[in-house]
Protein backbone atom coordinates (compact mmCIF):
# COMPACT_ATOMS: atom_id res chain seq x y z
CA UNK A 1 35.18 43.45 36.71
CA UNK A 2 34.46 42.87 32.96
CA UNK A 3 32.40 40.41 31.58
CA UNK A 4 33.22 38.57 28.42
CA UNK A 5 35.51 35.78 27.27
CA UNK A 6 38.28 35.57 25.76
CA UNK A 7 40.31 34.43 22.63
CA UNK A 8 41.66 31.32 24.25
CA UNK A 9 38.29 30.19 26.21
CA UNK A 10 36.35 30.47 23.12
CA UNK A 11 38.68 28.14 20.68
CA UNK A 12 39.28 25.96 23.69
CA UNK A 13 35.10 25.45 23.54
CA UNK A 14 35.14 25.64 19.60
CA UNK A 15 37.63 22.55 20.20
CA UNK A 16 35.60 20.93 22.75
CA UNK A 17 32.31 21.18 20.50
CA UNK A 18 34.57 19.61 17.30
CA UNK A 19 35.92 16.75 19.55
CA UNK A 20 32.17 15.91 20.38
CA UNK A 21 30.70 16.24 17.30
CA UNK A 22 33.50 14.26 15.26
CA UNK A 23 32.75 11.11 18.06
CA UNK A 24 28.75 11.54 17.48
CA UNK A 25 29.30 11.56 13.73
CA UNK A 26 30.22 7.32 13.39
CA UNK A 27 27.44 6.59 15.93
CA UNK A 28 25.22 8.88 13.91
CA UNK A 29 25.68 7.24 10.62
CA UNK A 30 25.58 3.75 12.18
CA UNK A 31 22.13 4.23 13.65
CA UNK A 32 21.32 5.91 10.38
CA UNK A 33 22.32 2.90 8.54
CA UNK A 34 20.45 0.92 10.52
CA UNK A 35 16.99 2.58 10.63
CA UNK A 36 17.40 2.34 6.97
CA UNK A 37 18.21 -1.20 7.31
CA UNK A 38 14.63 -1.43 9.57
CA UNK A 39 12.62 0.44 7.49
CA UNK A 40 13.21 -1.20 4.88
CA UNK A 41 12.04 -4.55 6.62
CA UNK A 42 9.14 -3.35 8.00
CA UNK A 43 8.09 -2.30 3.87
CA UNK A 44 8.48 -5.60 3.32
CA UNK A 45 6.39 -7.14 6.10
CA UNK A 46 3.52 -4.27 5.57
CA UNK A 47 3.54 -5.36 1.49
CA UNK A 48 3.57 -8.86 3.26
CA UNK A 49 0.04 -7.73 5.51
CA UNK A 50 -1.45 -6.03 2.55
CA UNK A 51 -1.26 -9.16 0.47
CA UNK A 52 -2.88 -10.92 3.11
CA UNK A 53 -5.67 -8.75 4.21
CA UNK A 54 -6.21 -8.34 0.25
CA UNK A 55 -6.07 -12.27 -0.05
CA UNK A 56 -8.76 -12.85 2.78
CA UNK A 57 -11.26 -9.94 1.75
CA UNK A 58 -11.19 -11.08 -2.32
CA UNK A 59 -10.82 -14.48 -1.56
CA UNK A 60 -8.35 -15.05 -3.92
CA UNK A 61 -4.68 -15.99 -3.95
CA UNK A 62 -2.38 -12.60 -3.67
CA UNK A 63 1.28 -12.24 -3.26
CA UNK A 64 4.31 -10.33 -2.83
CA UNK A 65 6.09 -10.88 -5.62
CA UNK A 66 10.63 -9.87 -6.09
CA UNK A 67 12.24 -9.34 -8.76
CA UNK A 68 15.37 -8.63 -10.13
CA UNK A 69 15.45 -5.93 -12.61
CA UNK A 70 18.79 -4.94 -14.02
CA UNK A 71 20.42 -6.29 -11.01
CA UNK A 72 18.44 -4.49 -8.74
CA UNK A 73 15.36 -5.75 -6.91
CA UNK A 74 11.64 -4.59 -6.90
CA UNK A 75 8.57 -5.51 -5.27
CA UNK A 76 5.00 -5.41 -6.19
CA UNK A 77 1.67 -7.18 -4.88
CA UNK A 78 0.14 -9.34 -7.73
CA UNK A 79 -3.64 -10.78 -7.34
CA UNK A 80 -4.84 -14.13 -8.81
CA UNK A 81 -7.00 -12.71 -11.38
CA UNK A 82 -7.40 -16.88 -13.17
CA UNK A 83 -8.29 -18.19 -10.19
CA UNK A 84 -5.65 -21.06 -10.63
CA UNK A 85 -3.07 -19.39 -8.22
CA UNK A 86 -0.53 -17.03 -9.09
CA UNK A 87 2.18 -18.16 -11.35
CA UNK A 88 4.94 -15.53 -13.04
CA UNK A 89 3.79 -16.06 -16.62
CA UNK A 90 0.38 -15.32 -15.93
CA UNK A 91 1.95 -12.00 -14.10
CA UNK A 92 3.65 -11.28 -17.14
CA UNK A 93 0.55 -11.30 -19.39
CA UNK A 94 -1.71 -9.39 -17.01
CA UNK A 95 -4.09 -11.99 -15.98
CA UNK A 96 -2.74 -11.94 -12.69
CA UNK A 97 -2.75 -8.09 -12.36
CA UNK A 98 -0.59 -6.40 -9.92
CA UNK A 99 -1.78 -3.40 -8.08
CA UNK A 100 0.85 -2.17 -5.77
CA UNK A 101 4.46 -1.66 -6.60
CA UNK A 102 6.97 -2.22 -8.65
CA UNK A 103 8.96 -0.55 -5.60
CA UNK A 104 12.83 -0.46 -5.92
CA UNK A 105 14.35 -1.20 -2.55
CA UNK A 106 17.98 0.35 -3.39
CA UNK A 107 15.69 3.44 -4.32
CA UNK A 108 13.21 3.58 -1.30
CA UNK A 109 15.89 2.82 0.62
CA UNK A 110 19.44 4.12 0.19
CA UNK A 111 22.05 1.98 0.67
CA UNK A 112 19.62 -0.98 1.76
CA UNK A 113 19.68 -3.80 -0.46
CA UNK A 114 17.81 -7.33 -1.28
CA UNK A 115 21.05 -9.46 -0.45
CA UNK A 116 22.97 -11.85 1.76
CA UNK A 117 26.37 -13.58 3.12
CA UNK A 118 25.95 -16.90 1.76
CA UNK A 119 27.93 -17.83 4.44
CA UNK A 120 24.98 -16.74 6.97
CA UNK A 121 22.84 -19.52 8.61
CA UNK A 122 19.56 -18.37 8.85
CA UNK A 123 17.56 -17.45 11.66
CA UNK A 124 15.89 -21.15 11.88
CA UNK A 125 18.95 -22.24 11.20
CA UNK A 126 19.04 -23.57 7.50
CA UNK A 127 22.03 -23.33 5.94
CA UNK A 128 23.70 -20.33 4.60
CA UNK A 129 22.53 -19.79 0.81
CA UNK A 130 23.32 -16.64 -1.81
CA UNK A 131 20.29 -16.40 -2.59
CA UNK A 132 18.63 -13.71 -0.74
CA UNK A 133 14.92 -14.48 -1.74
CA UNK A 134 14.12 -17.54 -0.66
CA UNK A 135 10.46 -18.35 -1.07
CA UNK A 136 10.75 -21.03 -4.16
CA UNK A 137 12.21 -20.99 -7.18
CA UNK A 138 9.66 -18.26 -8.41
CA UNK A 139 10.55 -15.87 -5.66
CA UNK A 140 7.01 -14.67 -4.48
CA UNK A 141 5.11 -15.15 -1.58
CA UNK A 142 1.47 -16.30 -2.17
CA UNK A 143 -1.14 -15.74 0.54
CA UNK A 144 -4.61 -17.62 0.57
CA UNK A 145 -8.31 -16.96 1.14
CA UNK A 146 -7.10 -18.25 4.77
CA UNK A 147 -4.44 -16.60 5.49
CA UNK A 148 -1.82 -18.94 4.91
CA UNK A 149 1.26 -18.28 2.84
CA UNK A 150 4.16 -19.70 1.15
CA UNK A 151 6.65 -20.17 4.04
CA UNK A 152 10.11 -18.48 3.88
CA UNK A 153 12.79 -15.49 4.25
CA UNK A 154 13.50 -12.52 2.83
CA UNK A 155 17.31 -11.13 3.27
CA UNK A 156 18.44 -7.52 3.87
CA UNK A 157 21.85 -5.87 4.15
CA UNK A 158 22.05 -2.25 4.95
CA UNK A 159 25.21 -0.09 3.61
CA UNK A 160 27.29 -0.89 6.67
CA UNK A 161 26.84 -4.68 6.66
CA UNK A 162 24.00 -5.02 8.97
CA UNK A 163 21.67 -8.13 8.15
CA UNK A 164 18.04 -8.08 8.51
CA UNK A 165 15.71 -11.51 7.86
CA UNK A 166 12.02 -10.68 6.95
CA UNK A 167 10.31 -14.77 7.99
CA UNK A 168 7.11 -15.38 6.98
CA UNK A 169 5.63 -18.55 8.36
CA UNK A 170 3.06 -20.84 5.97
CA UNK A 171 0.54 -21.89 8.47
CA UNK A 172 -1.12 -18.64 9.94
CA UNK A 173 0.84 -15.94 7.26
CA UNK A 174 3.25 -14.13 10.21
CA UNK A 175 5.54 -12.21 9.49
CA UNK A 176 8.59 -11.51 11.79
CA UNK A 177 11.71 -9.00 11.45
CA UNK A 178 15.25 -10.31 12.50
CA UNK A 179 18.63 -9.02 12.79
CA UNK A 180 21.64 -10.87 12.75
CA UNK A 181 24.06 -9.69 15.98
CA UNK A 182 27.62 -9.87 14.32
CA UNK A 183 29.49 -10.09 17.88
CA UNK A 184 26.81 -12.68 19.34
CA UNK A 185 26.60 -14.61 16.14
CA UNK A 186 22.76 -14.96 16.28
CA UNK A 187 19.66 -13.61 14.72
CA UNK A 188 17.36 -11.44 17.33
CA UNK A 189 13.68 -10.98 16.98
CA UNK A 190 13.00 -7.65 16.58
């Protein structure tokens, strides 16, 4: 008896192993996508906890603070340096120094960006907006001595279409991750 395979078993396994690997390859990217997707969300909240921590151990107003630079969005941490709470011009000039960040999202995080369908109710249901920063018309989160922060959402939107909320509440400074389930048409805690 000889051992050994031959020509036709081994392309009939070669074709096996490319039928396999060209199903994995959508699923693959998908999950990809969307660990990009979470990753980038859970930047956001820990920016959002080291504001906080910073804001209770200085005692002084500090916040996460987006911008839009060249259409793209950053993010950077900002302390109250006037002691009159944190306001954009005062960002601008220095007084209110920023010490983490500017981070680019779309560069931390390929194919992840700061958006949203303004079509999309939000996960406590307000309406559906284009804005995707939605903490006030200055667009940063401000945490105080206490712990309390400016309430609102922060909107994601990987490659693939996948939507991510980062809420933050006001009273006690939580921050929660959400996705939005396309089929189910609701928002899931993460």
């Amino acid at each position: 008896s000889e051992r050994g395979a031959t020509v036709v078993e081994v392309l009939v396994v070669l074709v096996l192993v490319a039928v396999l690997a060209s199903m994995a390859a959508p699923a693959s990217a998908t999950a990809i996508d969307a660990g990009r997707a979470r990753h980038a969300a859970g930047f956001v909240i820990s920016r959002f906890r080291l504001a906080k921590i910073e804001a209770v151990n200085k005692g002084a107003n500090v916040g996460v603070v987006f911008d839009r630079v060249n259409g793209r969005w950053t993010v950077r941490v900002c302390r109250d340096g006037t002691r009159n709470g944190l306001r954009r011009a005062e960002i601008s000039s220095g007084a209110d120094p920023c010490f983490d960040g500017p981070h680019e999202m779309l560069a931390m995080f390929p194919g992840v960006e700061i958006a949203v369908d303004s079509q999309l109710v939000g996960p406590a249901g307000e309406p559906g907006d284009p804005d995707p920063v939605r903490f006030g018309v200055a667009d940063l989160a401000s945490f105080s001595a206490s712990g309390s922060c400016t309430a609102g959402s922060l909107f994601l939107r990987s490659a693939r279409g996948q939507q991510y909320a980062v809420r933050v509440s006001g009273i006690n400074g939580r921050s929660r991750i959400f996705r939005f389930e396309l089929g189910a048409r609701l928002w899931l805690q993460l």
